[in-house]
PDB file of N, CA and C in Angstrom:
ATOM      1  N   UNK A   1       0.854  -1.158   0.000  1.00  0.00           N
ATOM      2  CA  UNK A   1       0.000   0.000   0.000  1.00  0.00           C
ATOM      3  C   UNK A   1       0.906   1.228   0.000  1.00  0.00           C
ATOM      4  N   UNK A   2       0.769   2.165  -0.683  1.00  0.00           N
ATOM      5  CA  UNK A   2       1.091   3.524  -0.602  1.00  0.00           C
ATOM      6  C   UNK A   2       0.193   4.680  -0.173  1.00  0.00           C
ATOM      7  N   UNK A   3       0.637   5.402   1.186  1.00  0.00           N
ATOM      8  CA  UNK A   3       0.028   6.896   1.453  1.00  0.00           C
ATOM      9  C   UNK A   3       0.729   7.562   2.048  1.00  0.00           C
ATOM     10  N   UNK A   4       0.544   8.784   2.113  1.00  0.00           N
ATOM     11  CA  UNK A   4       1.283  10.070   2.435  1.00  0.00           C
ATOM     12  C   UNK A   4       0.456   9.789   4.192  1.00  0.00           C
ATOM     13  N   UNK A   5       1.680   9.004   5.019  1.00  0.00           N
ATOM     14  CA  UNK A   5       0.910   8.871   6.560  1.00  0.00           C
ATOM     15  C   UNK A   5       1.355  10.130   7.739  1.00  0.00           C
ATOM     16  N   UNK A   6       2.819  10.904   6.776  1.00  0.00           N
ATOM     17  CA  UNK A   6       3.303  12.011   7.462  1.00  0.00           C
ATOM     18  C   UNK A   6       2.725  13.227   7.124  1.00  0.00           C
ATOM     19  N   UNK A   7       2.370  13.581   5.930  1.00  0.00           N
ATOM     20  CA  UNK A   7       1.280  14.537   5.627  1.00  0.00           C
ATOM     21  C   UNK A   7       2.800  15.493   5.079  1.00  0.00           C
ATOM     22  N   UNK A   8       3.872  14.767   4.271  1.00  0.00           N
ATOM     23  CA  UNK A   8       4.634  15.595   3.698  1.00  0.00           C
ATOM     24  C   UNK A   8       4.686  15.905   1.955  1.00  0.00           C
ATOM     25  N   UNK A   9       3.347  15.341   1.546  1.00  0.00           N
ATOM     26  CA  UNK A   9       2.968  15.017   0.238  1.00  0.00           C
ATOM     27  C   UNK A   9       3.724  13.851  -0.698  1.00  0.00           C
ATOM     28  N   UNK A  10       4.616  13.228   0.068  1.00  0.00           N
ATOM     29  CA  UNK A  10       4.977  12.022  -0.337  1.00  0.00           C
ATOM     30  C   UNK A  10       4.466  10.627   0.620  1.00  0.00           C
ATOM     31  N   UNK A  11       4.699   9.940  -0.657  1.00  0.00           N
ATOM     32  CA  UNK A  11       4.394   8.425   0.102  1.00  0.00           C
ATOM     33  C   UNK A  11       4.613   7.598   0.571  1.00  0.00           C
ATOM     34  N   UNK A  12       4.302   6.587   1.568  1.00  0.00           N
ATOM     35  CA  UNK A  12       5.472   6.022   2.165  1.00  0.00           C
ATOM     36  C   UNK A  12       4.592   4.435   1.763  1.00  0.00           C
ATOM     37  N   UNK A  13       5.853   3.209   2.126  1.00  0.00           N
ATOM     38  CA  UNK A  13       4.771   1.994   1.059  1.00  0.00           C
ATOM     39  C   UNK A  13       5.068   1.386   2.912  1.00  0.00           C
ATOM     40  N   UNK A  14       3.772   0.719   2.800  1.00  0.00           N
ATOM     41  CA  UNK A  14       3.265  -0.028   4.440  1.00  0.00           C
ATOM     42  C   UNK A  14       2.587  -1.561   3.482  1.00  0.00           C
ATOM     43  N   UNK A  15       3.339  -2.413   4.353  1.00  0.00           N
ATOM     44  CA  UNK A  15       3.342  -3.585   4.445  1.00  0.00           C
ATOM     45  C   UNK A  15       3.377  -4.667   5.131  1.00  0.00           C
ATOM     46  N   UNK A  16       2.276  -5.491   4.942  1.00  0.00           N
ATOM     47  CA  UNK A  16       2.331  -6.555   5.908  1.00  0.00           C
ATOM     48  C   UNK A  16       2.958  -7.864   5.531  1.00  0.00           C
ATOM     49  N   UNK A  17       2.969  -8.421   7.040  1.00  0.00           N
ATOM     50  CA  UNK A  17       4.440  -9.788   6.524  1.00  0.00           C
ATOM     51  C   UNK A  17       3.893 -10.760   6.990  1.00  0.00           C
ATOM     52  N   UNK A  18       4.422 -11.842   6.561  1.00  0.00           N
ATOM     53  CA  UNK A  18       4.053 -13.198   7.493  1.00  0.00           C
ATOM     54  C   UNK A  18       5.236 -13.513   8.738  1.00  0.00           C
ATOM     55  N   UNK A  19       6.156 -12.478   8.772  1.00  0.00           N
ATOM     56  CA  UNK A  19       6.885 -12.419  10.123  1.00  0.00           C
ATOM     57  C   UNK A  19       6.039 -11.892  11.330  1.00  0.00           C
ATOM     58  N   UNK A  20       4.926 -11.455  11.066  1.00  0.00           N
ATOM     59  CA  UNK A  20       4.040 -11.166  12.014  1.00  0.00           C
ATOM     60  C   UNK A  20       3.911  -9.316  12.377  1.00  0.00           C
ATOM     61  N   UNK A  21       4.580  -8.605  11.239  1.00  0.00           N
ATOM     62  CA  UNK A  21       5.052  -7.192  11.790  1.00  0.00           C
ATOM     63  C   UNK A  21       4.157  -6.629  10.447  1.00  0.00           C
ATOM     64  N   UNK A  22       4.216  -4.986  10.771  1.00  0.00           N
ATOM     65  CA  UNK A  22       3.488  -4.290  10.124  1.00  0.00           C
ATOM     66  C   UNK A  22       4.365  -3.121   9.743  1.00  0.00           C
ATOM     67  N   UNK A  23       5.252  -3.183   8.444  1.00  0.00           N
ATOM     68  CA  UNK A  23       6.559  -1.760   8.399  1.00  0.00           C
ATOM     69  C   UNK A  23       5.853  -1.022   7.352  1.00  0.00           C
ATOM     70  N   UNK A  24       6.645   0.386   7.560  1.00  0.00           N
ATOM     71  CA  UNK A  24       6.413   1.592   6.970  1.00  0.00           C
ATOM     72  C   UNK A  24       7.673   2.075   6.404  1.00  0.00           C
ATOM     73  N   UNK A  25       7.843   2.215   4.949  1.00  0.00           N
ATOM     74  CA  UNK A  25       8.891   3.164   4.814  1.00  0.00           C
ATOM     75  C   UNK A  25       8.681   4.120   4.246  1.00  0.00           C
ATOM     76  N   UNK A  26       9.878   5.031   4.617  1.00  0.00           N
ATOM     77  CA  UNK A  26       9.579   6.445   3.568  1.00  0.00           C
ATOM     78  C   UNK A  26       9.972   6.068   1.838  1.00  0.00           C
ATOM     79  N   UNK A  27      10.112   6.802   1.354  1.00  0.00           N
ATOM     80  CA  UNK A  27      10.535   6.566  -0.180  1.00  0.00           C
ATOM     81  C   UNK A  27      11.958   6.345  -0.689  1.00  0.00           C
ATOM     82  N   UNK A  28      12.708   7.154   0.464  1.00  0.00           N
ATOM     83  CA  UNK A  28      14.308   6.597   0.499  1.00  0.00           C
ATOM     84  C   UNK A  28      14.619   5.526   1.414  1.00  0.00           C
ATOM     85  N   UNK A  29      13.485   4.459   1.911  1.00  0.00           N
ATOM     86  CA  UNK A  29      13.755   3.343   2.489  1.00  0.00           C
ATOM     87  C   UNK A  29      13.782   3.113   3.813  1.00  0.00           C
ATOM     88  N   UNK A  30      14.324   4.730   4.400  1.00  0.00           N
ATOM     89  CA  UNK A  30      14.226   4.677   6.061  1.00  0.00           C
ATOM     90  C   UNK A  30      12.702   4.235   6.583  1.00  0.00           C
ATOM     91  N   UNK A  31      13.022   3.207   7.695  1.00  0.00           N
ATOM     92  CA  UNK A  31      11.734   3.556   8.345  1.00  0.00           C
ATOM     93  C   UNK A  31      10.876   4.557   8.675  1.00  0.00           C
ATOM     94  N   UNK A  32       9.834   4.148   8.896  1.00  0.00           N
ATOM     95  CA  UNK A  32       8.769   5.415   9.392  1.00  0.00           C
ATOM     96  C   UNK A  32       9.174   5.221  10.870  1.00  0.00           C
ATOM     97  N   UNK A  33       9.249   6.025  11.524  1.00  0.00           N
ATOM     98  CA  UNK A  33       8.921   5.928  12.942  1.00  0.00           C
ATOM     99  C   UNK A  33       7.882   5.261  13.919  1.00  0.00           C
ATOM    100  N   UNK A  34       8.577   4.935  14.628  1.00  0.00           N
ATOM    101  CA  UNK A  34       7.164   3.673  15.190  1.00  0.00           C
ATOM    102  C   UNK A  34       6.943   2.251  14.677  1.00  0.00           C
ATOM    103  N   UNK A  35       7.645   2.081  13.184  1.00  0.00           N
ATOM    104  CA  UNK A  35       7.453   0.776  12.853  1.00  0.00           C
ATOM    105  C   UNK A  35       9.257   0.412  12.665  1.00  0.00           C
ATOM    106  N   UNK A  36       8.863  -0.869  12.446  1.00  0.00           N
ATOM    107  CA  UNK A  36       7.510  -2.131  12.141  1.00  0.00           C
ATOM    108  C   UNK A  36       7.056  -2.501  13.919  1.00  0.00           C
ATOM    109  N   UNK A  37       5.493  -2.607  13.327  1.00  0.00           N
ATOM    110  CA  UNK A  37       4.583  -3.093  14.632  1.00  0.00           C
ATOM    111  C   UNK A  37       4.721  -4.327  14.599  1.00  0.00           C
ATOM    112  N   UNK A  38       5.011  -5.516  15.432  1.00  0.00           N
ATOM    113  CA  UNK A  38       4.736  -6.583  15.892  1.00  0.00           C
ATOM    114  C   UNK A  38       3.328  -6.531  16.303  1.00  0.00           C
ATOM    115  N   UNK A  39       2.733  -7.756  15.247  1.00  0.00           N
ATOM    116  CA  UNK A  39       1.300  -7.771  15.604  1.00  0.00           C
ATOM    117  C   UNK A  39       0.856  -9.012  16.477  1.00  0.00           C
ATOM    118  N   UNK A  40       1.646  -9.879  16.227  1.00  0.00           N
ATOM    119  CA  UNK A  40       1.720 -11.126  17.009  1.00  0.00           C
ATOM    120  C   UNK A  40       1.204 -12.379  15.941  1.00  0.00           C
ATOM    121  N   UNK A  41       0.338 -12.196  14.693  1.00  0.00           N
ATOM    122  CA  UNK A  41       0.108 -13.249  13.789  1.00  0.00           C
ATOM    123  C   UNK A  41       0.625 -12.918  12.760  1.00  0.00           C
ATOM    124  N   UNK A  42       0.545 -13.502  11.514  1.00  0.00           N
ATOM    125  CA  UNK A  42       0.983 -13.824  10.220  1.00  0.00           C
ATOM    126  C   UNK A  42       0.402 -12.391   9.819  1.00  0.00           C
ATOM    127  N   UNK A  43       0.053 -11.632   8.448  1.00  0.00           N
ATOM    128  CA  UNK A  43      -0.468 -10.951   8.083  1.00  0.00           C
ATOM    129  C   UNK A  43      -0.488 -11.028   6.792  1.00  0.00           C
ATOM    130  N   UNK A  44      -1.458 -11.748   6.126  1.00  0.00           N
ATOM    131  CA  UNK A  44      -1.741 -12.680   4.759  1.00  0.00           C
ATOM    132  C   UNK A  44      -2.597 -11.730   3.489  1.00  0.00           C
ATOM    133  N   UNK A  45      -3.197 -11.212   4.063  1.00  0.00           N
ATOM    134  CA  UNK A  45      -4.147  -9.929   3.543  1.00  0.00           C
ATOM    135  C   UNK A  45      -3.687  -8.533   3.336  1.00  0.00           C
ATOM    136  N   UNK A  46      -3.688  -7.871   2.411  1.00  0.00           N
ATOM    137  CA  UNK A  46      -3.033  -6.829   1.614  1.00  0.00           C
ATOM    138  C   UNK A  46      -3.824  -5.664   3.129  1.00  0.00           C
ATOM    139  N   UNK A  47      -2.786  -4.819   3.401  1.00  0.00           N
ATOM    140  CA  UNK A  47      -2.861  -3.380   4.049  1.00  0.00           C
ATOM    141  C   UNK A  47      -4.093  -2.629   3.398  1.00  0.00           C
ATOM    142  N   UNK A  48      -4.490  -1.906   4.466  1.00  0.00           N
ATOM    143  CA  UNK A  48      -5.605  -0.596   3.791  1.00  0.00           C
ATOM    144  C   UNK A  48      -5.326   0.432   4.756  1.00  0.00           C
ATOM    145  N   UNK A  49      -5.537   1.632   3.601  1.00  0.00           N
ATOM    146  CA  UNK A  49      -5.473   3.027   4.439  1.00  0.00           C
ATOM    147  C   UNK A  49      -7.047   3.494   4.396  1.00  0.00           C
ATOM    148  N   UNK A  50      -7.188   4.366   5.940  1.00  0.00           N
ATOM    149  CA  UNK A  50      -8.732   4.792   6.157  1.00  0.00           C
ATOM    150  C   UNK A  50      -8.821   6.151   4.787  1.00  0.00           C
ATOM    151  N   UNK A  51      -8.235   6.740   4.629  1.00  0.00           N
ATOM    152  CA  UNK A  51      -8.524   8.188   3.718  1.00  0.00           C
ATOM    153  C   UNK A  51      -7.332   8.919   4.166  1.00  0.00           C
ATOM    154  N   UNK A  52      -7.125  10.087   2.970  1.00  0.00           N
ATOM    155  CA  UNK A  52      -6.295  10.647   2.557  1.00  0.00           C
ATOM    156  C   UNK A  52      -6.115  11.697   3.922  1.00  0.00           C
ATOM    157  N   UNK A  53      -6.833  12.800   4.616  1.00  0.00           N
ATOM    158  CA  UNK A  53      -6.806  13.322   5.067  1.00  0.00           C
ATOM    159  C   UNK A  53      -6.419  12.942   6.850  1.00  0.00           C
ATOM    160  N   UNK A  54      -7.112  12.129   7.048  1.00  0.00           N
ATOM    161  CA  UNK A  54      -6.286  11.212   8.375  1.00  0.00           C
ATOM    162  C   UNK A  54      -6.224  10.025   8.382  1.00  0.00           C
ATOM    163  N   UNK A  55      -4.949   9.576   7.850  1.00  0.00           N
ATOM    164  CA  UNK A  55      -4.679   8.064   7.234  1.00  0.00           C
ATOM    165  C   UNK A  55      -4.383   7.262   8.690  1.00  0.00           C
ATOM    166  N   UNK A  56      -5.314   6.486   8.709  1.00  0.00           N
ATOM    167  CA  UNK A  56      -5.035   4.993   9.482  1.00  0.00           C
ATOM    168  C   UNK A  56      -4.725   3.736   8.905  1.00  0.00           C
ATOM    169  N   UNK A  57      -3.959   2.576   9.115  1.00  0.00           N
ATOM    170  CA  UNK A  57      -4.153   1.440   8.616  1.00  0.00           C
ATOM    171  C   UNK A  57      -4.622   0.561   9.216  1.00  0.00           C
ATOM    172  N   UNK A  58      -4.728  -0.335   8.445  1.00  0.00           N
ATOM    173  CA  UNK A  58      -6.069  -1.349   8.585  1.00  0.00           C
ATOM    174  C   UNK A  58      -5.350  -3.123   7.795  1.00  0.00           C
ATOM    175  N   UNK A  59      -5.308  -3.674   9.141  1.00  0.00           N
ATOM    176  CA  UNK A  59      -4.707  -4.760   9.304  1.00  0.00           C
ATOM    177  C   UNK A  59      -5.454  -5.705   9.832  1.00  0.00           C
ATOM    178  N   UNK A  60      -5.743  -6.765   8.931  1.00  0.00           N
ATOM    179  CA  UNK A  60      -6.680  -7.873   9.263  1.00  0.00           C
ATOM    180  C   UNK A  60      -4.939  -9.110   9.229  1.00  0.00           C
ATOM    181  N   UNK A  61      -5.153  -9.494  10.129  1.00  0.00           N
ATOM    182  CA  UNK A  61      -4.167 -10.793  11.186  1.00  0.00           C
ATOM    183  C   UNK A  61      -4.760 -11.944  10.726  1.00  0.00           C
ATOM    184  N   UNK A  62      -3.715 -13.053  10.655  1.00  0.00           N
ATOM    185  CA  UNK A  62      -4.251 -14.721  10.434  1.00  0.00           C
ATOM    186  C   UNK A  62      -4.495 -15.216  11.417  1.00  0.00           C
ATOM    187  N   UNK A  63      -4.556 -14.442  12.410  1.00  0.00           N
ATOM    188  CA  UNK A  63      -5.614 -15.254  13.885  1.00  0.00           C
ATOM    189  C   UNK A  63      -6.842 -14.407  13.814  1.00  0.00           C
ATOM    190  N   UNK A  64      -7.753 -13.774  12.822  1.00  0.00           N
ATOM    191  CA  UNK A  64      -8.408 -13.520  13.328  1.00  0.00           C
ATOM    192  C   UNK A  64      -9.183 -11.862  13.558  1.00  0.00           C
ATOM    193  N   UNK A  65      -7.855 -11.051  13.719  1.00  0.00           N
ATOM    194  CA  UNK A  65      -8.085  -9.881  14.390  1.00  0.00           C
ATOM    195  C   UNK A  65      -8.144  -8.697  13.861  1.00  0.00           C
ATOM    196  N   UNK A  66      -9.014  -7.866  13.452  1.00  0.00           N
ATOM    197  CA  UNK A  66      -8.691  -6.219  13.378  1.00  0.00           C
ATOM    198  C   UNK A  66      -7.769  -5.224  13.861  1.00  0.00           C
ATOM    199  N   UNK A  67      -6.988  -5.144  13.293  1.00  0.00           N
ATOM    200  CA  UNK A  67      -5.851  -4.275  13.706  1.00  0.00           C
ATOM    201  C   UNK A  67      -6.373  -2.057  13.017  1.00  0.00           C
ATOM    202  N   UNK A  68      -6.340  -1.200  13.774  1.00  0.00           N
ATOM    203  CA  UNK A  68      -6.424  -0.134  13.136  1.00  0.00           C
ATOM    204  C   UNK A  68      -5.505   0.512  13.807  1.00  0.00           C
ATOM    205  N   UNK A  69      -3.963   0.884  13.106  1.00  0.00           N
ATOM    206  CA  UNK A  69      -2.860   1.778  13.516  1.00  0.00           C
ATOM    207  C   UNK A  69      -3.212   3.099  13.331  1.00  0.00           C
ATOM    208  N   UNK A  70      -2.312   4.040  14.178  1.00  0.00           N
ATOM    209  CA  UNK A  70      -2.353   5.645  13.594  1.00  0.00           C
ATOM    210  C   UNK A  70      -0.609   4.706  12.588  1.00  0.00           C
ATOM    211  N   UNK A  71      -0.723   6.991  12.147  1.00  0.00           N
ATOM    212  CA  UNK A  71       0.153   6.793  11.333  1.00  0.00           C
ATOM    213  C   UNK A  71       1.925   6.423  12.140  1.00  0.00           C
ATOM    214  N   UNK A  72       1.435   7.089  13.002  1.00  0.00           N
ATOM    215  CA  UNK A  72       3.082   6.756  14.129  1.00  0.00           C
ATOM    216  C   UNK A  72       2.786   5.293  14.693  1.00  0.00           C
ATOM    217  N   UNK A  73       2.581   4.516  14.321  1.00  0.00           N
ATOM    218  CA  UNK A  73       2.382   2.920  14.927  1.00  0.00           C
ATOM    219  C   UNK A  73       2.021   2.649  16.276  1.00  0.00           C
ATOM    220  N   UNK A  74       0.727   3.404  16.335  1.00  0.00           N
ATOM    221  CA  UNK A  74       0.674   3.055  17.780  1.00  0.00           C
ATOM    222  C   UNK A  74      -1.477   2.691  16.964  1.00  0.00           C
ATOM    223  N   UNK A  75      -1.240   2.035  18.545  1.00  0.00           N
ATOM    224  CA  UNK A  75      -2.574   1.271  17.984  1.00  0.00           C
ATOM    225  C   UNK A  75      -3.983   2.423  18.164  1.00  0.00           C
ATOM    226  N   UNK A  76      -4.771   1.935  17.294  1.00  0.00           N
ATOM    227  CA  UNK A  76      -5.910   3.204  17.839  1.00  0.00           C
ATOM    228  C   UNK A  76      -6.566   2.520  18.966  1.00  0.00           C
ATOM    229  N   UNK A  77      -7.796   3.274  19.432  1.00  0.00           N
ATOM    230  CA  UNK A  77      -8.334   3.239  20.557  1.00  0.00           C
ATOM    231  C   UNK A  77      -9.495   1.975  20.346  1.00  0.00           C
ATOM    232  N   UNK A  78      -9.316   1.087  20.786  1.00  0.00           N
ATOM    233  CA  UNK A  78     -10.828  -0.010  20.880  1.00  0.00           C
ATOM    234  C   UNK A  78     -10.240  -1.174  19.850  1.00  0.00           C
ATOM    235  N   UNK A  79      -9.050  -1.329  19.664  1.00  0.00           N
ATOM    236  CA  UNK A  79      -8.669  -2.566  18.700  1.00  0.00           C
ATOM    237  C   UNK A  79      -7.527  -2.776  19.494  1.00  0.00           C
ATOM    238  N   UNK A  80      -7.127  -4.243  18.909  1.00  0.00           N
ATOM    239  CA  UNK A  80      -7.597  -4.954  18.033  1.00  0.00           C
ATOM    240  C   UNK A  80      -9.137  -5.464  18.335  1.00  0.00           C
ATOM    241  N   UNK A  81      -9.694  -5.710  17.468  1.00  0.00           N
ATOM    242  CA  UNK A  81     -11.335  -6.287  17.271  1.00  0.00           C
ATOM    243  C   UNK A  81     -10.784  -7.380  16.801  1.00  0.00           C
ATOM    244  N   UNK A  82     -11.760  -8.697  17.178  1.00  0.00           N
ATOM    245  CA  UNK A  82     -11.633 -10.577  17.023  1.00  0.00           C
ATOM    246  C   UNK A  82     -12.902 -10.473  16.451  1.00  0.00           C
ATOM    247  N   UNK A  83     -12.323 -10.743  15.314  1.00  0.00           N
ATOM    248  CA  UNK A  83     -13.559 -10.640  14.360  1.00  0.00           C
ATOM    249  C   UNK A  83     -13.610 -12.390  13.886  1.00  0.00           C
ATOM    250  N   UNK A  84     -12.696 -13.321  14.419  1.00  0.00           N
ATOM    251  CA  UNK A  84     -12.855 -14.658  14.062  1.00  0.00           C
ATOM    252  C   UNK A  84     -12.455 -15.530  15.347  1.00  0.00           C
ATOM    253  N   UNK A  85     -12.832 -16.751  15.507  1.00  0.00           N
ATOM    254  CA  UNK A  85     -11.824 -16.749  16.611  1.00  0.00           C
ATOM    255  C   UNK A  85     -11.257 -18.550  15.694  1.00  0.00           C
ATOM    256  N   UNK A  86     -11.438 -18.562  13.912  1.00  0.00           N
ATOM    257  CA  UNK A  86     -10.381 -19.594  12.930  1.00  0.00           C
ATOM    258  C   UNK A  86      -9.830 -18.710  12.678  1.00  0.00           C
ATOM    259  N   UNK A  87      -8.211 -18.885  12.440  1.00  0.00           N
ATOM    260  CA  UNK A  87      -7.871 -18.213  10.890  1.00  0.00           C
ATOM    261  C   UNK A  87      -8.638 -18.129   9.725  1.00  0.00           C
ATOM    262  N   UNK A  88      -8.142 -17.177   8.883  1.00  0.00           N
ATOM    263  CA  UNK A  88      -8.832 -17.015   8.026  1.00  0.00           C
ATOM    264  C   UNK A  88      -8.282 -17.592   6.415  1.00  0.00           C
ATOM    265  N   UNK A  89      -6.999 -18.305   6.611  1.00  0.00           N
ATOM    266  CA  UNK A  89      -6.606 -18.730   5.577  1.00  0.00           C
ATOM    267  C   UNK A  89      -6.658 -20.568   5.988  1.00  0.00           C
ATOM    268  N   UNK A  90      -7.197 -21.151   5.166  1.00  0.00           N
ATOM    269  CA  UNK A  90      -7.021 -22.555   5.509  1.00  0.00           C
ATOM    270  C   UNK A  90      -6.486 -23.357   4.298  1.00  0.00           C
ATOM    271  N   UNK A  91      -6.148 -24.769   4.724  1.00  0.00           N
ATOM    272  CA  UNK A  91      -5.830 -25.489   3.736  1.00  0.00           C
ATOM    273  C   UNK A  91      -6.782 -25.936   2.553  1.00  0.00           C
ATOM    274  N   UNK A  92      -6.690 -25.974   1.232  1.00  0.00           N
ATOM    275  CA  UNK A  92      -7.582 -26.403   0.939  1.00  0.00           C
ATOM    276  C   UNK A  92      -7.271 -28.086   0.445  1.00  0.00           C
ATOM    277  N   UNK A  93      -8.197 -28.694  -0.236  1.00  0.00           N
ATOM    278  CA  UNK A  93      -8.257 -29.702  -0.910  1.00  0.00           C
ATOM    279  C   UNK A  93      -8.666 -29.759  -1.742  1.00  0.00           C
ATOM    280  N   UNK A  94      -8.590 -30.991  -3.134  1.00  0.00           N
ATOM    281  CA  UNK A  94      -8.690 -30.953  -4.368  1.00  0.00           C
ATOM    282  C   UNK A  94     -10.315 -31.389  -4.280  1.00  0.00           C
ATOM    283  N   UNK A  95     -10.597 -31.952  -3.311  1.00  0.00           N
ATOM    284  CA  UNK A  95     -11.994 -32.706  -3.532  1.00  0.00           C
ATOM    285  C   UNK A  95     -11.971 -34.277  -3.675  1.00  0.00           C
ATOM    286  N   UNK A  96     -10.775 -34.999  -4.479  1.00  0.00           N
ATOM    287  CA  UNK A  96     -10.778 -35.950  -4.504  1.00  0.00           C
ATOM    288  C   UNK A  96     -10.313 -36.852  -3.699  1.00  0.00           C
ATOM    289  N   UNK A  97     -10.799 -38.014  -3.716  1.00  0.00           N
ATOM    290  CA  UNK A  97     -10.444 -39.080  -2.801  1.00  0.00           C
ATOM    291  C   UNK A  97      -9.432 -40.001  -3.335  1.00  0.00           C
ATOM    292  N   UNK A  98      -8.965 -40.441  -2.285  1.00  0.00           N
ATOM    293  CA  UNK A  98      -7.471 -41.166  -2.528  1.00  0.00           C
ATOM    294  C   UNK A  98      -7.776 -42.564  -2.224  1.00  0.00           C
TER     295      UNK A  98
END
């Protein structure tokens, strides 16, 4: 994902990992400040920003959980939300029998 989370009209790219963390960089690579967040699960599902004007991200976890950061990596107020209590990625199968 790319957004301007410092409000310096550039963008910084935020990404989630299956190391379990949530990083931010600026455009010359330095970290953002505050990250990477340790979220504690996998993070399998592509990042979202709330809107341009006060950008939050938005981190759905493979255990389960709603994550909503400010832009300095700190968590917002009333999350994480357990919006599952499976993962949300499972194995699949072909259907056929062996």
């Amino acid at each position: 994902m790319l957004a301007d989370l410092d409000g310096d009209g550039k963008k910084e790219i935020i990404v989630g990992s299956v190391d379990m963390k949530l990083y931010a960089w600026r455009g010359d690579g330095t970290p953002m400040p505050g990250f990477p967040v340790l979220v504690g699960s996998e993070i399998r599902a592509a990042v979202a920003v709330t809107d341009t004007i006060r950008p939050q991200i938005v981190v759905l976890s493979g255990d389960g959980r709603l994550f909503l950061y400010n832009p300095d990596g700190s968590l917002a107020s009333g999350f994480p939300v357990v919006l599952s209590t499976s993962p949300y990625y499972n194995k699949a199968t072909s259907g056929r029998r062996l």
